[in-house]
C-alpha atoms as a PDB file:
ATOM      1  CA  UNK A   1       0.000   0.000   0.000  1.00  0.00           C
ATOM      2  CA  UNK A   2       1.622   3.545  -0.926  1.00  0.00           C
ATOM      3  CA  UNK A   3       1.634   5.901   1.996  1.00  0.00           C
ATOM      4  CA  UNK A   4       1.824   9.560   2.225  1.00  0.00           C
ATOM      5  CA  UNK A   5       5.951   9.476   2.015  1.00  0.00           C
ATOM      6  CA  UNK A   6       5.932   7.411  -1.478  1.00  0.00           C
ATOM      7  CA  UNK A   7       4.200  10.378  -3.149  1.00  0.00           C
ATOM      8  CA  UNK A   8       6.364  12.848  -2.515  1.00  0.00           C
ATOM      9  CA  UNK A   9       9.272  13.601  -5.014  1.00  0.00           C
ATOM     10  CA  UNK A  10      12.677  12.984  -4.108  1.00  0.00           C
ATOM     11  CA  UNK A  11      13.234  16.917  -5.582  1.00  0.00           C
ATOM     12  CA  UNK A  12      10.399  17.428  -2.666  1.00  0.00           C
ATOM     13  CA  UNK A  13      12.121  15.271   0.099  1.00  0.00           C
ATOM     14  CA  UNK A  14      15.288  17.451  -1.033  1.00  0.00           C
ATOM     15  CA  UNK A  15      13.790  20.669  -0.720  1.00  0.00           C
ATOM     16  CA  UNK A  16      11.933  19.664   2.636  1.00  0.00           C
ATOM     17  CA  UNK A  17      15.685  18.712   3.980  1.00  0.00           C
ATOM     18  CA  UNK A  18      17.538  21.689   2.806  1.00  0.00           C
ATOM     19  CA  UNK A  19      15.180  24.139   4.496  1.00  0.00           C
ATOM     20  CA  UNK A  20      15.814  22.025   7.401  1.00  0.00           C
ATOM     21  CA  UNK A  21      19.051  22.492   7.031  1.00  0.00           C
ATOM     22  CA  UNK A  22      18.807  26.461   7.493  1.00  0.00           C
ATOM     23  CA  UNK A  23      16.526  26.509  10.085  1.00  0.00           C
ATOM     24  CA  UNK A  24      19.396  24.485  12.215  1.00  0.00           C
ATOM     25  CA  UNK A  25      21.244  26.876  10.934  1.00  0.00           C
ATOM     26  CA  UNK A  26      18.975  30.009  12.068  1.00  0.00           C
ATOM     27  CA  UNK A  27      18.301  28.535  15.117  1.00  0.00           C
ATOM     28  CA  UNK A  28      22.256  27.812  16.007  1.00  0.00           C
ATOM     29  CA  UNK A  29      22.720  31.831  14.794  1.00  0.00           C
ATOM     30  CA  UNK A  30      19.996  33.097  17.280  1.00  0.00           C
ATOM     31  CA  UNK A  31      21.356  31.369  20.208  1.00  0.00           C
ATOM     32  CA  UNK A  32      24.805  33.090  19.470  1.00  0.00           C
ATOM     33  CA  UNK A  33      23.881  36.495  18.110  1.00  0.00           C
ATOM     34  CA  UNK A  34      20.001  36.556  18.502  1.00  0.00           C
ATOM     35  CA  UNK A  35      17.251  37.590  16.258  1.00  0.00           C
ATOM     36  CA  UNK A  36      18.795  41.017  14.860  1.00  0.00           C
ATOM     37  CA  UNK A  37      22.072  39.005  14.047  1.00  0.00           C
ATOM     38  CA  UNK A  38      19.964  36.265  11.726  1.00  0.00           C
ATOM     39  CA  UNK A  39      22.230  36.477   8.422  1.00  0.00           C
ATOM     40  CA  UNK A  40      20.503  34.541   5.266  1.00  0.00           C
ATOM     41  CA  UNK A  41      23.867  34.932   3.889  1.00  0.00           C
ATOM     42  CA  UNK A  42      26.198  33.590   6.481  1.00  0.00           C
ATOM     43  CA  UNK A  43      24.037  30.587   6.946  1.00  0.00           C
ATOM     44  CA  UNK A  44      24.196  29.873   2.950  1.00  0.00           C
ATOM     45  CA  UNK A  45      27.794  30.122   3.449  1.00  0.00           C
ATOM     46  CA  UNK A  46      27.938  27.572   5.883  1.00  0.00           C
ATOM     47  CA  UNK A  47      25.553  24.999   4.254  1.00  0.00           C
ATOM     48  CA  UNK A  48      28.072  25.740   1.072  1.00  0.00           C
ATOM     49  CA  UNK A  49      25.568  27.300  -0.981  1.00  0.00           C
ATOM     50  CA  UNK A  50      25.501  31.141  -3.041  1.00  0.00           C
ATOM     51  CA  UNK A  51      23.142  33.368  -1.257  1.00  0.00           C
ATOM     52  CA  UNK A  52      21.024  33.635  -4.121  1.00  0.00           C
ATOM     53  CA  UNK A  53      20.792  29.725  -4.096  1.00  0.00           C
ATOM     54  CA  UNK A  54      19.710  30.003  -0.634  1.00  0.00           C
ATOM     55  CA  UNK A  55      16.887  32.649  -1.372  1.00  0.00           C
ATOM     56  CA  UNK A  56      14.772  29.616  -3.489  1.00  0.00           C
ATOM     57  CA  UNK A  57      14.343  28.016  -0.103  1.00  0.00           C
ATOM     58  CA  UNK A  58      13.190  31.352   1.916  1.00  0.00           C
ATOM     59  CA  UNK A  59      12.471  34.681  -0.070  1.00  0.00           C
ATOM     60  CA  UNK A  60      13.753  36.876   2.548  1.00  0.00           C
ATOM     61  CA  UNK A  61      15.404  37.151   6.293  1.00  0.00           C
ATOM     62  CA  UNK A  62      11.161  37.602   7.206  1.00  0.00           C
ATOM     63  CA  UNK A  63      10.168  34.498   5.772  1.00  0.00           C
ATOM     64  CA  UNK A  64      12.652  32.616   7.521  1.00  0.00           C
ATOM     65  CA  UNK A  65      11.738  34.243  11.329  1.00  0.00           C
ATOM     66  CA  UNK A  66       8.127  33.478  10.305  1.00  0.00           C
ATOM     67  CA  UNK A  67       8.765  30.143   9.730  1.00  0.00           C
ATOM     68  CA  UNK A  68      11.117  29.669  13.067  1.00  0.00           C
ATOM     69  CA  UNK A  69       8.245  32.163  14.823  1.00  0.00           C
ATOM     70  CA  UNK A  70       5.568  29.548  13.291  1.00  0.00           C
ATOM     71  CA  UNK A  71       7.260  26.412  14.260  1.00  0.00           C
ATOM     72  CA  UNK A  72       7.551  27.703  17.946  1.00  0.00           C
ATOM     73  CA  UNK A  73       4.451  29.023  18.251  1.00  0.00           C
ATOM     74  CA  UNK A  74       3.082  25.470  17.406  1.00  0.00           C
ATOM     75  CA  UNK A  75       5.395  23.276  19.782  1.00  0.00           C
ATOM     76  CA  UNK A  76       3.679  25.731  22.424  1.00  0.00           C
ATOM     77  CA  UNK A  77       0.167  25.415  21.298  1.00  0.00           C
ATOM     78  CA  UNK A  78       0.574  21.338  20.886  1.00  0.00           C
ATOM     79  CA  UNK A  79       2.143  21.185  24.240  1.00  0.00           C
ATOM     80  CA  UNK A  80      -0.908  23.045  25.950  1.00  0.00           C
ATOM     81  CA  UNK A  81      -3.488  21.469  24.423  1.00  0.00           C
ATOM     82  CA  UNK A  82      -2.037  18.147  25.185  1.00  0.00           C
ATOM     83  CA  UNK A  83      -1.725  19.180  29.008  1.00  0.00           C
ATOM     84  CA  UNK A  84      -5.445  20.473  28.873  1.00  0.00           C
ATOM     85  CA  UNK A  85      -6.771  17.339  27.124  1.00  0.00           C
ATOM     86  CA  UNK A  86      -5.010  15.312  29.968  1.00  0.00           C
ATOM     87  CA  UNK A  87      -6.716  17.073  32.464  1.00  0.00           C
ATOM     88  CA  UNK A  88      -3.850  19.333  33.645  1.00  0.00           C
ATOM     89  CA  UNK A  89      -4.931  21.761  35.955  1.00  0.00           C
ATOM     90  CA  UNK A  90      -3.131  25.266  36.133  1.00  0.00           C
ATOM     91  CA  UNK A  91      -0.037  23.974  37.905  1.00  0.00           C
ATOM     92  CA  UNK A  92       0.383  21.131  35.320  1.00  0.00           C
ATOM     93  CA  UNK A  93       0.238  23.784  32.265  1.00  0.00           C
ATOM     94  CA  UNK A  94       2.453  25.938  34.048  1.00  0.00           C
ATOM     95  CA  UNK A  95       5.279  22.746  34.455  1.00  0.00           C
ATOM     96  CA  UNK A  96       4.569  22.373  30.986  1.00  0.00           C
ATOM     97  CA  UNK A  97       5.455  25.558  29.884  1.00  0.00           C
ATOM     98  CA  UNK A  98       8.244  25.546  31.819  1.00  0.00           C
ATOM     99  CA  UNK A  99       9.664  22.368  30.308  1.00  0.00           C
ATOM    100  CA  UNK A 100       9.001  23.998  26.810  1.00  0.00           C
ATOM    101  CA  UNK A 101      11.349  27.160  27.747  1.00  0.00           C
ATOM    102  CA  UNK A 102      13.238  25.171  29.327  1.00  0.00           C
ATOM    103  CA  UNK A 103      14.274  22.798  26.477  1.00  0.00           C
ATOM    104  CA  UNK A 104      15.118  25.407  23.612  1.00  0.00           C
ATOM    105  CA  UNK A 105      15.654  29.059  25.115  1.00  0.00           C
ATOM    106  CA  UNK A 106      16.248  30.841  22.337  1.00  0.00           C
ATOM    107  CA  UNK A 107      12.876  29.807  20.832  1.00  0.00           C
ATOM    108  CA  UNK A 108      11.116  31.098  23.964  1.00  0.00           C
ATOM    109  CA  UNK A 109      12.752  34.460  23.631  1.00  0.00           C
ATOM    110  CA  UNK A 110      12.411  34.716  19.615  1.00  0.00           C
ATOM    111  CA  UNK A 111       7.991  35.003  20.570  1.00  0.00           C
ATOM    112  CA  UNK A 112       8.240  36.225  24.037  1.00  0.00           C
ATOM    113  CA  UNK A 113      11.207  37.982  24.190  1.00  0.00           C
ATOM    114  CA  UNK A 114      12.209  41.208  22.637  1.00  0.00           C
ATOM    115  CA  UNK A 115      10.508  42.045  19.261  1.00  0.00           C
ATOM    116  CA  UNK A 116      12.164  41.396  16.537  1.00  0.00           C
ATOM    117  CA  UNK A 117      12.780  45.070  14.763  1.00  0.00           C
ATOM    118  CA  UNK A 118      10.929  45.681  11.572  1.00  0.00           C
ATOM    119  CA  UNK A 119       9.288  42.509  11.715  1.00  0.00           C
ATOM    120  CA  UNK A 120       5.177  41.800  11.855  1.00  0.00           C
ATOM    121  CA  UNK A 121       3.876  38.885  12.248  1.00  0.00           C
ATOM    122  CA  UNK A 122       1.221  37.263   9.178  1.00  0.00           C
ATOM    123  CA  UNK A 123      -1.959  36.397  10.392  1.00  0.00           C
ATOM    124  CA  UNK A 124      -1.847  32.645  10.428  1.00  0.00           C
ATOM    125  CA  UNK A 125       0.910  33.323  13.514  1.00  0.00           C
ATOM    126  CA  UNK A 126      -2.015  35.511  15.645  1.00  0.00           C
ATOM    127  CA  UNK A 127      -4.529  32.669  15.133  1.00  0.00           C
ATOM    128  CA  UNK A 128      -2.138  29.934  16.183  1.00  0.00           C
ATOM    129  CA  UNK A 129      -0.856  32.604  19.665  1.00  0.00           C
ATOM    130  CA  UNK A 130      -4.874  32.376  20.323  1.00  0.00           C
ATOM    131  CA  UNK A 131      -5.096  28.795  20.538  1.00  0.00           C
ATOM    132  CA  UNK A 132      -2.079  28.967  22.913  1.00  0.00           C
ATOM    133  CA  UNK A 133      -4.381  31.296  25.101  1.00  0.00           C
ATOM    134  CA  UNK A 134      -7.510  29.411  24.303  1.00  0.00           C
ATOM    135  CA  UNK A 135      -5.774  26.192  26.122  1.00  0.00           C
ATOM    136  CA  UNK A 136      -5.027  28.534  29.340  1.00  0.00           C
ATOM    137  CA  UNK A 137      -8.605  30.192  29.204  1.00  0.00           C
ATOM    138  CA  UNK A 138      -9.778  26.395  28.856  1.00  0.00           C
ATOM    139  CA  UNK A 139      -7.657  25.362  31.944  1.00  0.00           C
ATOM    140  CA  UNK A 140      -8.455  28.559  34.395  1.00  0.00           C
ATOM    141  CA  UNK A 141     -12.558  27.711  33.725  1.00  0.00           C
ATOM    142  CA  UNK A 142     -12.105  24.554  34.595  1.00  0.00           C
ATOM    143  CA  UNK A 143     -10.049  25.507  38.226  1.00  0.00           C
ATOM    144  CA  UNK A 144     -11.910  26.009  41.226  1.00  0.00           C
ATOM    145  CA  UNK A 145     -13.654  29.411  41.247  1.00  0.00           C
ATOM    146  CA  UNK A 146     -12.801  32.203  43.271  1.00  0.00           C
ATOM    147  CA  UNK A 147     -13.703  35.992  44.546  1.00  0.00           C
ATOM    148  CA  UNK A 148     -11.778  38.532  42.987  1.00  0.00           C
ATOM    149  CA  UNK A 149      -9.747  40.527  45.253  1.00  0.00           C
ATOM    150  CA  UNK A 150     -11.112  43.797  46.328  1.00  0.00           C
ATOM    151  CA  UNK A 151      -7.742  45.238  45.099  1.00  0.00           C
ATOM    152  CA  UNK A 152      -8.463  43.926  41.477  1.00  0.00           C
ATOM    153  CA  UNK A 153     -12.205  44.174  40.962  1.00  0.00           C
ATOM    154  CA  UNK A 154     -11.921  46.441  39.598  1.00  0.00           C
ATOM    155  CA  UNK A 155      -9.645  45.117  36.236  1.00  0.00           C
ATOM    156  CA  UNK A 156     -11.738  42.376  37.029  1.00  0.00           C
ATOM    157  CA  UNK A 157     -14.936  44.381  35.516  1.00  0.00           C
ATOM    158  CA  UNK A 158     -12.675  46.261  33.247  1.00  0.00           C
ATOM    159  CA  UNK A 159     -11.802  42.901  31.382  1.00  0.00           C
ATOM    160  CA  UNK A 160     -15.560  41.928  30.604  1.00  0.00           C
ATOM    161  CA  UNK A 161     -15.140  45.047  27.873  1.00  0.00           C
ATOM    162  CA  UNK A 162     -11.693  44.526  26.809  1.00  0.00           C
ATOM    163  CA  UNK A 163     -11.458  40.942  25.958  1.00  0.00           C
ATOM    164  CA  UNK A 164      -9.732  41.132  22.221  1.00  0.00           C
ATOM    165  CA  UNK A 165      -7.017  38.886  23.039  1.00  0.00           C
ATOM    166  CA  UNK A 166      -9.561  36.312  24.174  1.00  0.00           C
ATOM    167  CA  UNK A 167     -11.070  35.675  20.767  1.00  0.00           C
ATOM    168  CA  UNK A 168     -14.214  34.332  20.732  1.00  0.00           C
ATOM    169  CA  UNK A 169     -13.154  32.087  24.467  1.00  0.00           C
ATOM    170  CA  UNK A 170     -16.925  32.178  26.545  1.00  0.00           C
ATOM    171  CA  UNK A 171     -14.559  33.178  29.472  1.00  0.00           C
ATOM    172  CA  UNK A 172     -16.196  35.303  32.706  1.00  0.00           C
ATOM    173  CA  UNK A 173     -14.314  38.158  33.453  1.00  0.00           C
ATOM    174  CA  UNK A 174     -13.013  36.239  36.580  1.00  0.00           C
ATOM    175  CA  UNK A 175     -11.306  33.615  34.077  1.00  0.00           C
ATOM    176  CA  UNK A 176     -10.020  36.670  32.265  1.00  0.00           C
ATOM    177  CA  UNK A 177      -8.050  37.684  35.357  1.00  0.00           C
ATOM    178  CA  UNK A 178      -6.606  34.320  36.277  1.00  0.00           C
ATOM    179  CA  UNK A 179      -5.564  33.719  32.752  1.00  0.00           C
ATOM    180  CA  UNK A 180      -3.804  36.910  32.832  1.00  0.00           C
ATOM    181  CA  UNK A 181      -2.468  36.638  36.139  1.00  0.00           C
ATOM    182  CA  UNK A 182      -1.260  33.372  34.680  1.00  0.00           C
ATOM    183  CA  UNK A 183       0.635  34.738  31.661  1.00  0.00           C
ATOM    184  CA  UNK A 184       2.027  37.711  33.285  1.00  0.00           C
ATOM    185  CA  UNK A 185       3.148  36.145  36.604  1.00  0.00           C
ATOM    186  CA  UNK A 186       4.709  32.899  34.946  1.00  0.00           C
ATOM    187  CA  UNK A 187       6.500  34.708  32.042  1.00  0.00           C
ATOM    188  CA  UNK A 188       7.848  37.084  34.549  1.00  0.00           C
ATOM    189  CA  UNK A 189       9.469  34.562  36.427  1.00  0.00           C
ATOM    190  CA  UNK A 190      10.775  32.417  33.209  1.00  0.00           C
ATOM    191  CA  UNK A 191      12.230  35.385  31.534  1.00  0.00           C
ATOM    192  CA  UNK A 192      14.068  36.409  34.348  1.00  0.00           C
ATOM    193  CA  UNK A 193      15.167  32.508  35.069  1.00  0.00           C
ATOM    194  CA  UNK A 194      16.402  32.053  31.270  1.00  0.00           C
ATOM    195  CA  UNK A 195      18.174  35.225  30.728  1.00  0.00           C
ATOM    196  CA  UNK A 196      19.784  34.417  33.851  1.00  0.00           C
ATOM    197  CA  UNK A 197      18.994  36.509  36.293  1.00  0.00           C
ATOM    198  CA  UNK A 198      18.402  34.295  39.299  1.00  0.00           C
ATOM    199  CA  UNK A 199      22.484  32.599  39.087  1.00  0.00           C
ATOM    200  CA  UNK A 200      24.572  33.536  41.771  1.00  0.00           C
ATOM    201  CA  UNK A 201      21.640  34.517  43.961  1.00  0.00           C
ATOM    202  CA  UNK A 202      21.860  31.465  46.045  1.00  0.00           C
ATOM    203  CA  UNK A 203      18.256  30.147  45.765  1.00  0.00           C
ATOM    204  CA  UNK A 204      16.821  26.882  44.521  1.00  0.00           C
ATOM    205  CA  UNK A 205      15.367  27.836  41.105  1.00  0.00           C
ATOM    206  CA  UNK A 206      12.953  24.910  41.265  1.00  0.00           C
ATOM    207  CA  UNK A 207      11.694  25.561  44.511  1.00  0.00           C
ATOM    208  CA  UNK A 208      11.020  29.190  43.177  1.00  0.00           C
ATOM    209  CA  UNK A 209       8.975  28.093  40.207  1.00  0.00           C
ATOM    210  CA  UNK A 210       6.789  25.620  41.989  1.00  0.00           C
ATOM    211  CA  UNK A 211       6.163  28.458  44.903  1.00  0.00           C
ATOM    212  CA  UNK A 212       5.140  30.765  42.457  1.00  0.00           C
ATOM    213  CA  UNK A 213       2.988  28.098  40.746  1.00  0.00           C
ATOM    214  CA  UNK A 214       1.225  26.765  43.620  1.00  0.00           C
ATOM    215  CA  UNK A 215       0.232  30.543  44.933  1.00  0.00           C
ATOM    216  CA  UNK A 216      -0.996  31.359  41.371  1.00  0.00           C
ATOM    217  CA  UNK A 217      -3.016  27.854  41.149  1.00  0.00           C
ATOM    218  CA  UNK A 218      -4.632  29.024  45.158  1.00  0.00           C
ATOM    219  CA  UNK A 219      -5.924  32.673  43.633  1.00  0.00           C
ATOM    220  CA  UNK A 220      -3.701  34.326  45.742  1.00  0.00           C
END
């Protein structure tokens, strides 16, 4: 029987391997030199190619990042969806985002670090960043419900009129505010851990991580 694999061209199977190639390539130049040091033409160099040679396989220095940008965004959005479908509550999405920064820091800093200059993202890239949130929104309804804090009712109420980034998620105003509290509190902490920024202070940075997690996951 002829699967999926026997129909594609070995010029196709070539193609799909060289671009590969260059995005080890890109991702080995942003750990060294980051985004703004991405060089179409150094990495052609390397694989032994011309630069114009290289250019058939991505049309520009944008393409590329959008592809790299694309790729991470998806690893994210499979890895939350597969911790919500499990049953993860918000401490086992928050481990799992963890282990996905974690693994490849560069690709958590190329979407949630600094932007890169002169770049904007294509549409396809928003839709797949709103199925990242969709997972959290997903996860925070499903956690225990609680009072919002007289010191944030107010945002609280604020959020049932500015709920873009949401999409169309059915989430009350109260899931708004955990999910938020959620993003901002556990990127804050991951940022700071992967650029370094905890070494040489002379705390466990596990013991950190699952502090901060288990407050977040209690509403306080």
């Amino acid at each position: 029987m002829a699967t999926d694999a026997d129909a594609v061209s070995p010029r196709e199977r070539y193609r799909s391997q060289v671009r590969a190639d260059i995005k080890a390539r890109a991702w080995a130049q942003l750990a060294k030199s980051g985004a703004s040091g991405l060089s179409l033409n150094a990495i052609a160099k390397e694989l032994g190619m011309s630069g114009p040679a290289l250019y058939r396989y991505f049309g520009s220095r944008d393409e590329l990042i959008t592809e790299l940008i694309r790729d991470a965004y998806r690893g994210l959005a499979e890895t939350f969806r597969a911790a919500a479908d499990s049953g993860a509550g918000i401490e086992g999405l928050a481990h799992a985002l963890r282990r996905w920064a974690l693994e490849d820091p560069q690709r958590y800093f190329l979407v949630y670090g600094t932007p890169v200059p002169g770049y904007h993202a294509p549409d396809d890239i928003t839709a797949i960043a709103q199925e990242i949130m969709a997972a959290l929104l997903d996860v925070c309804a499903a956690a225990e419900p609680e009072a919002p804090a007289p010191a944030s009712a107010g945002f609280t109420a604020h959020l049932s009129q500015h709920r873009r980034w949401a999409g169309d998620h059915p989430a009350t105003p109260g899931v708004l505010r955990r999910a938020l509290a959620f993003w901002t509190r556990m990127h804050g902490v991951l940022s700071l851990e992967l650029a370094g920024h905890f070494t040489g202070m002379g705390f466990d940075q596990d013991r950190l991580f699952d502090a901060e997690v288990a407050e977040l996951a209690s509403g306080r």
